[in-house]
Each structure stands twice: as C-alpha cells, then as structure tokens.
N, C-alpha and C. Protein backbone atom coordinates (compact mmCIF):
# COMPACT_ATOMS: atom_id res chain seq x y z
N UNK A 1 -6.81 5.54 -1.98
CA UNK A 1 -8.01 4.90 -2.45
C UNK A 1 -7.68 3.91 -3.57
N UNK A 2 -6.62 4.25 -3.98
CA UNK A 2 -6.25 3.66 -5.84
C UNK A 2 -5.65 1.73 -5.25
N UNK A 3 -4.56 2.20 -3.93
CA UNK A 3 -4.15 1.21 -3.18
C UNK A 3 -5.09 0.33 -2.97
N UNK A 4 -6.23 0.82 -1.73
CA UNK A 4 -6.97 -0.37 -1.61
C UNK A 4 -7.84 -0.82 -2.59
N UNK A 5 -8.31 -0.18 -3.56
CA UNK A 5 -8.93 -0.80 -4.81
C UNK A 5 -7.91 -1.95 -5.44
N UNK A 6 -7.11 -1.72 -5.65
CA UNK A 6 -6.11 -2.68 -6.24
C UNK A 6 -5.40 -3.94 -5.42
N UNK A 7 -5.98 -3.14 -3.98
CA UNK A 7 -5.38 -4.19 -2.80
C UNK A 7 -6.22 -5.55 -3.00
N UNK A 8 -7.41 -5.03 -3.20
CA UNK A 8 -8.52 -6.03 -2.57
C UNK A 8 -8.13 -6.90 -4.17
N UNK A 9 -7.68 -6.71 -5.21
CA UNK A 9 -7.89 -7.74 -6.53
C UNK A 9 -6.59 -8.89 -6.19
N UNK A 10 -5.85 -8.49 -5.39
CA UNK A 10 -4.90 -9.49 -5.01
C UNK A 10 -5.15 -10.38 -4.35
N UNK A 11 -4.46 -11.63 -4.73
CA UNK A 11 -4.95 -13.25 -4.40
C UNK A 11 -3.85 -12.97 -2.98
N UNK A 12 -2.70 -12.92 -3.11
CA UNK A 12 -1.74 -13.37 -2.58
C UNK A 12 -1.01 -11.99 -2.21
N UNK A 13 -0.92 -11.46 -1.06
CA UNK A 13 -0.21 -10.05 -0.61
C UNK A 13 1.25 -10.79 -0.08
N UNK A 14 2.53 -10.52 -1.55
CA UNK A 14 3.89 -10.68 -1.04
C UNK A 14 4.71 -9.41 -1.43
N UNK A 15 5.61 -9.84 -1.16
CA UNK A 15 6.59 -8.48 -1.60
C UNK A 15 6.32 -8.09 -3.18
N UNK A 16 6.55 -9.35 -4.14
CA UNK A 16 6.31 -9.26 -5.10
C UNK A 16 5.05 -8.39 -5.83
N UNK A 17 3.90 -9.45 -4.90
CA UNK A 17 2.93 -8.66 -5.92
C UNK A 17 2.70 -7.18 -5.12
N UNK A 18 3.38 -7.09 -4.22
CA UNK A 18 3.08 -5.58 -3.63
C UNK A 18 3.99 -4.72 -4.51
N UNK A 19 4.95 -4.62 -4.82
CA UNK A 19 5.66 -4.29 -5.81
C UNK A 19 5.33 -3.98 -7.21
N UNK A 20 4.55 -5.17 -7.59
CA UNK A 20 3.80 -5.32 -8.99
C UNK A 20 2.65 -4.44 -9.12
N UNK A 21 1.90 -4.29 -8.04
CA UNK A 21 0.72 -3.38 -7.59
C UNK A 21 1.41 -1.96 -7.91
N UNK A 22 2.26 -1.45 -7.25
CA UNK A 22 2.52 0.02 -7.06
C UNK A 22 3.68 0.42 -8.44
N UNK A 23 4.25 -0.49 -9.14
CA UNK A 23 4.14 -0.88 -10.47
C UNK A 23 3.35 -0.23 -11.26
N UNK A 24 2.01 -1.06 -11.33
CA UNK A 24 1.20 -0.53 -12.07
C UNK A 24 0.83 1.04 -11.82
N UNK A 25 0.38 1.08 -10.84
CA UNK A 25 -0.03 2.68 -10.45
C UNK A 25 0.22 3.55 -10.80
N UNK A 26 1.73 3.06 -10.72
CA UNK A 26 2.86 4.64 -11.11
C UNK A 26 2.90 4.37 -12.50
N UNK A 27 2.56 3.31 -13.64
CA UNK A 27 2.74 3.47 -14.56
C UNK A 27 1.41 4.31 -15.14
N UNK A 28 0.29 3.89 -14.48
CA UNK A 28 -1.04 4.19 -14.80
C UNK A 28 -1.15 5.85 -14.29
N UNK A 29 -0.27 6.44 -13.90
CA UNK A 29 0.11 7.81 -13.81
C UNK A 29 0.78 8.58 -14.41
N UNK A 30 2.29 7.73 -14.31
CA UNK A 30 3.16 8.44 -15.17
C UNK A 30 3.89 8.88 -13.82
N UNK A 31 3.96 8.40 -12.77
CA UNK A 31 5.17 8.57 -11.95
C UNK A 31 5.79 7.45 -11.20
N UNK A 32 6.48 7.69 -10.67
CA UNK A 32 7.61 6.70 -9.98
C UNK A 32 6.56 5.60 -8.95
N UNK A 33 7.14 4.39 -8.65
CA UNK A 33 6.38 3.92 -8.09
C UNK A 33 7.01 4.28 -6.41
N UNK A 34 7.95 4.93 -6.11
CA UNK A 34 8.85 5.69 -5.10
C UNK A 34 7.92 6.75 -4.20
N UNK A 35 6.72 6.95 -5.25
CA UNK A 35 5.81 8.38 -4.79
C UNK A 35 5.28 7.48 -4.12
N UNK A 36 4.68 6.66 -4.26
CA UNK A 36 3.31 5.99 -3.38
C UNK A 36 3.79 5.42 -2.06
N UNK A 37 5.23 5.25 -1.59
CA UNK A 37 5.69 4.33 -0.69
C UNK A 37 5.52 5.47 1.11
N UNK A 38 5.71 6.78 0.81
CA UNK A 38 5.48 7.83 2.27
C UNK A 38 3.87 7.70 2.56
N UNK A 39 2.96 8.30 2.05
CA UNK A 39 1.82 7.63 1.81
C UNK A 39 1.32 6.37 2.16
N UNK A 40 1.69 5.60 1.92
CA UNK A 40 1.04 3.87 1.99
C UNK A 40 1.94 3.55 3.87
N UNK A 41 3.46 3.74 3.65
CA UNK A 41 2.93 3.72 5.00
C UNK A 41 2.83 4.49 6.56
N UNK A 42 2.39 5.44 5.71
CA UNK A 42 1.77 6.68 6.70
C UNK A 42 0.50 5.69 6.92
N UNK A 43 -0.22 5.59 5.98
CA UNK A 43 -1.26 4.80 6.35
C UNK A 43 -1.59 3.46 7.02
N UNK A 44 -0.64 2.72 7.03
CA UNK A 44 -0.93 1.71 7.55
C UNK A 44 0.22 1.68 8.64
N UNK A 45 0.92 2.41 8.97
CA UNK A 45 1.71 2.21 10.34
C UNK A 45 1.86 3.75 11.01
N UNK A 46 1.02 4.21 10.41
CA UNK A 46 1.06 5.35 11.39
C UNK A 46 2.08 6.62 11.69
N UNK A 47 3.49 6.28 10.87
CA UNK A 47 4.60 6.81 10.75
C UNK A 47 4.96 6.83 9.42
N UNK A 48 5.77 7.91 9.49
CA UNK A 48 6.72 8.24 8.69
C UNK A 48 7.65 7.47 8.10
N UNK A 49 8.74 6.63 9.17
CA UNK A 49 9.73 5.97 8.39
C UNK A 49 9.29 4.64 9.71
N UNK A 50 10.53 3.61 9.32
CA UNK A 50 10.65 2.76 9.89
C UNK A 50 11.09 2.18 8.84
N UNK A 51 10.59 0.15 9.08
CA UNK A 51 11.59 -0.93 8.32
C UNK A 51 11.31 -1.26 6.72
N UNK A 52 11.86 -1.28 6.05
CA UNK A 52 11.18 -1.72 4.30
C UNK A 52 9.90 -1.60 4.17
N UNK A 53 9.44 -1.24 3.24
CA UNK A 53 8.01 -0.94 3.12
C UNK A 53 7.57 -2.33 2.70
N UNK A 54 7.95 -2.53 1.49
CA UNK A 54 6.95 -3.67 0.90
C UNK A 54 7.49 -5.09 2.01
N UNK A 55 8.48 -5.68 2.88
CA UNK A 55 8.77 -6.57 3.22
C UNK A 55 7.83 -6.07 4.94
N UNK A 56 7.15 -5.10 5.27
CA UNK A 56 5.86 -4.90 6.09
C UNK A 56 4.72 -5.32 5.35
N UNK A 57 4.60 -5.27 4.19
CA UNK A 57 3.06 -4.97 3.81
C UNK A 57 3.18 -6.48 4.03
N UNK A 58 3.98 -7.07 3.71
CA UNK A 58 3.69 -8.78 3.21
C UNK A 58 3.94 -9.50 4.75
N UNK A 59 4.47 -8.50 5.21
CA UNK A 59 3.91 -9.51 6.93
C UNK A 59 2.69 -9.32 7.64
N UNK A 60 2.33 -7.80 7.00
CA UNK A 60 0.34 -7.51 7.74
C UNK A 60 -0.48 -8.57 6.96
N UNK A 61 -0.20 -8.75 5.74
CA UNK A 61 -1.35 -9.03 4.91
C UNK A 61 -2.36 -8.71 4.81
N UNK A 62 -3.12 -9.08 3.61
CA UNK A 62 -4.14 -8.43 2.33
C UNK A 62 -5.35 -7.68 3.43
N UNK A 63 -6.03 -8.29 4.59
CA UNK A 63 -6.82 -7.79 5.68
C UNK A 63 -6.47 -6.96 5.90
N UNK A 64 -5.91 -7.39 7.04
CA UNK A 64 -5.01 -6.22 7.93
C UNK A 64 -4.67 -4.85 7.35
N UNK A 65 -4.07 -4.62 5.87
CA UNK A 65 -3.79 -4.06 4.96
C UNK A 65 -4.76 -3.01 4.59
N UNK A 66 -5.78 -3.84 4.31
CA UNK A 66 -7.03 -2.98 3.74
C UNK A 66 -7.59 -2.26 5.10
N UNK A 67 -7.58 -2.71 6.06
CA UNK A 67 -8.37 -2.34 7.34
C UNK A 67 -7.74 -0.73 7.89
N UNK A 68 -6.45 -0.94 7.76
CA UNK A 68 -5.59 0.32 8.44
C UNK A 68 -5.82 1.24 7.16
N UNK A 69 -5.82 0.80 5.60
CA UNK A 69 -5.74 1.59 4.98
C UNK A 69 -7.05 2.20 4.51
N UNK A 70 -8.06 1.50 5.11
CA UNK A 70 -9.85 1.94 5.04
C UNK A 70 -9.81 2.66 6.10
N UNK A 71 -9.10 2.64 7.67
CA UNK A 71 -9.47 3.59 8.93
C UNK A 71 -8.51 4.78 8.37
N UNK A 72 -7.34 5.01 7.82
CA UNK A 72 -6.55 6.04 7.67
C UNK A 72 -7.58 6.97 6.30
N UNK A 73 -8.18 6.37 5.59
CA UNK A 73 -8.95 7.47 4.78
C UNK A 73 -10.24 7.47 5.13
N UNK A 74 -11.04 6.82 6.20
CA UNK A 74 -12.04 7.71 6.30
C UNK A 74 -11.88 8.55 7.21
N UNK A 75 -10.68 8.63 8.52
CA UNK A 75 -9.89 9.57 9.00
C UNK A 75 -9.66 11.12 8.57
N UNK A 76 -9.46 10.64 6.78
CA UNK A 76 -9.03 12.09 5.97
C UNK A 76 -10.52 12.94 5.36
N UNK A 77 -11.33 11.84 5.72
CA UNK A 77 -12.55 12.86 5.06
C UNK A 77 -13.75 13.56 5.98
C-alpha cells in the first residue's frame, strides 16, 4: 500500500527514482530497502524471482505499475 502511495507521487518511473522511492521507505521504517524488493515483485509479476527488480519496474512503468500493484492487494483483502 506504502508502494503505490508513493508510486503515484512520481513524475518519472526509472531505475533511479524507483530506487529513491524504496530508499525512502526503508528509511521511514528503519529497515533495509532489500525487504521491500520479494514483495513488490510478487506483486507485480506474479513470481518470486526472475530479472532485476528495479530495471522491470522502469520498463512496466508508473501505470502499469500501479495497476498490478492495486489488483495484487485487493486480491489480499
């Protein structure tokens, strides 16, 4: 939920600011930004592992992004 709240304030979905995003998070927690990466893309690809995380997010982009990650949590509730 913390993801796509923060998803949607982004101008520009690249590696960078995807990085910079989960950055903040983990600082705004107090954990690694390493925690959020099984999670994020469980959610938006459906799996477990596969290719670099953040060099995917920045080829779905900021839509696409929010869309898989809005169907994967109302999924959970």
């Amino acid at each position: 939920t913390e993801l796509a709240s923060k998803l949607e304030g982004l101008e520009e979905v690249t590696e960078e600011s995807m990085e910079a995003l989960f950055d903040q998070l983990a600082e705004e927690h107090g954990v690694k930004k390493f925690d959020y990466f099984p999670i994020s893309r469980l959610a938006v690809s459906g799996v477990g592992g596969g290719p670099d995380l953040l060099p995917m997010l920045a080829t779905l982009g900021k839509e696409r992004l929010l869309s898989r990650i809005n169907r994967y949590l109302s999924s959970k509730s």
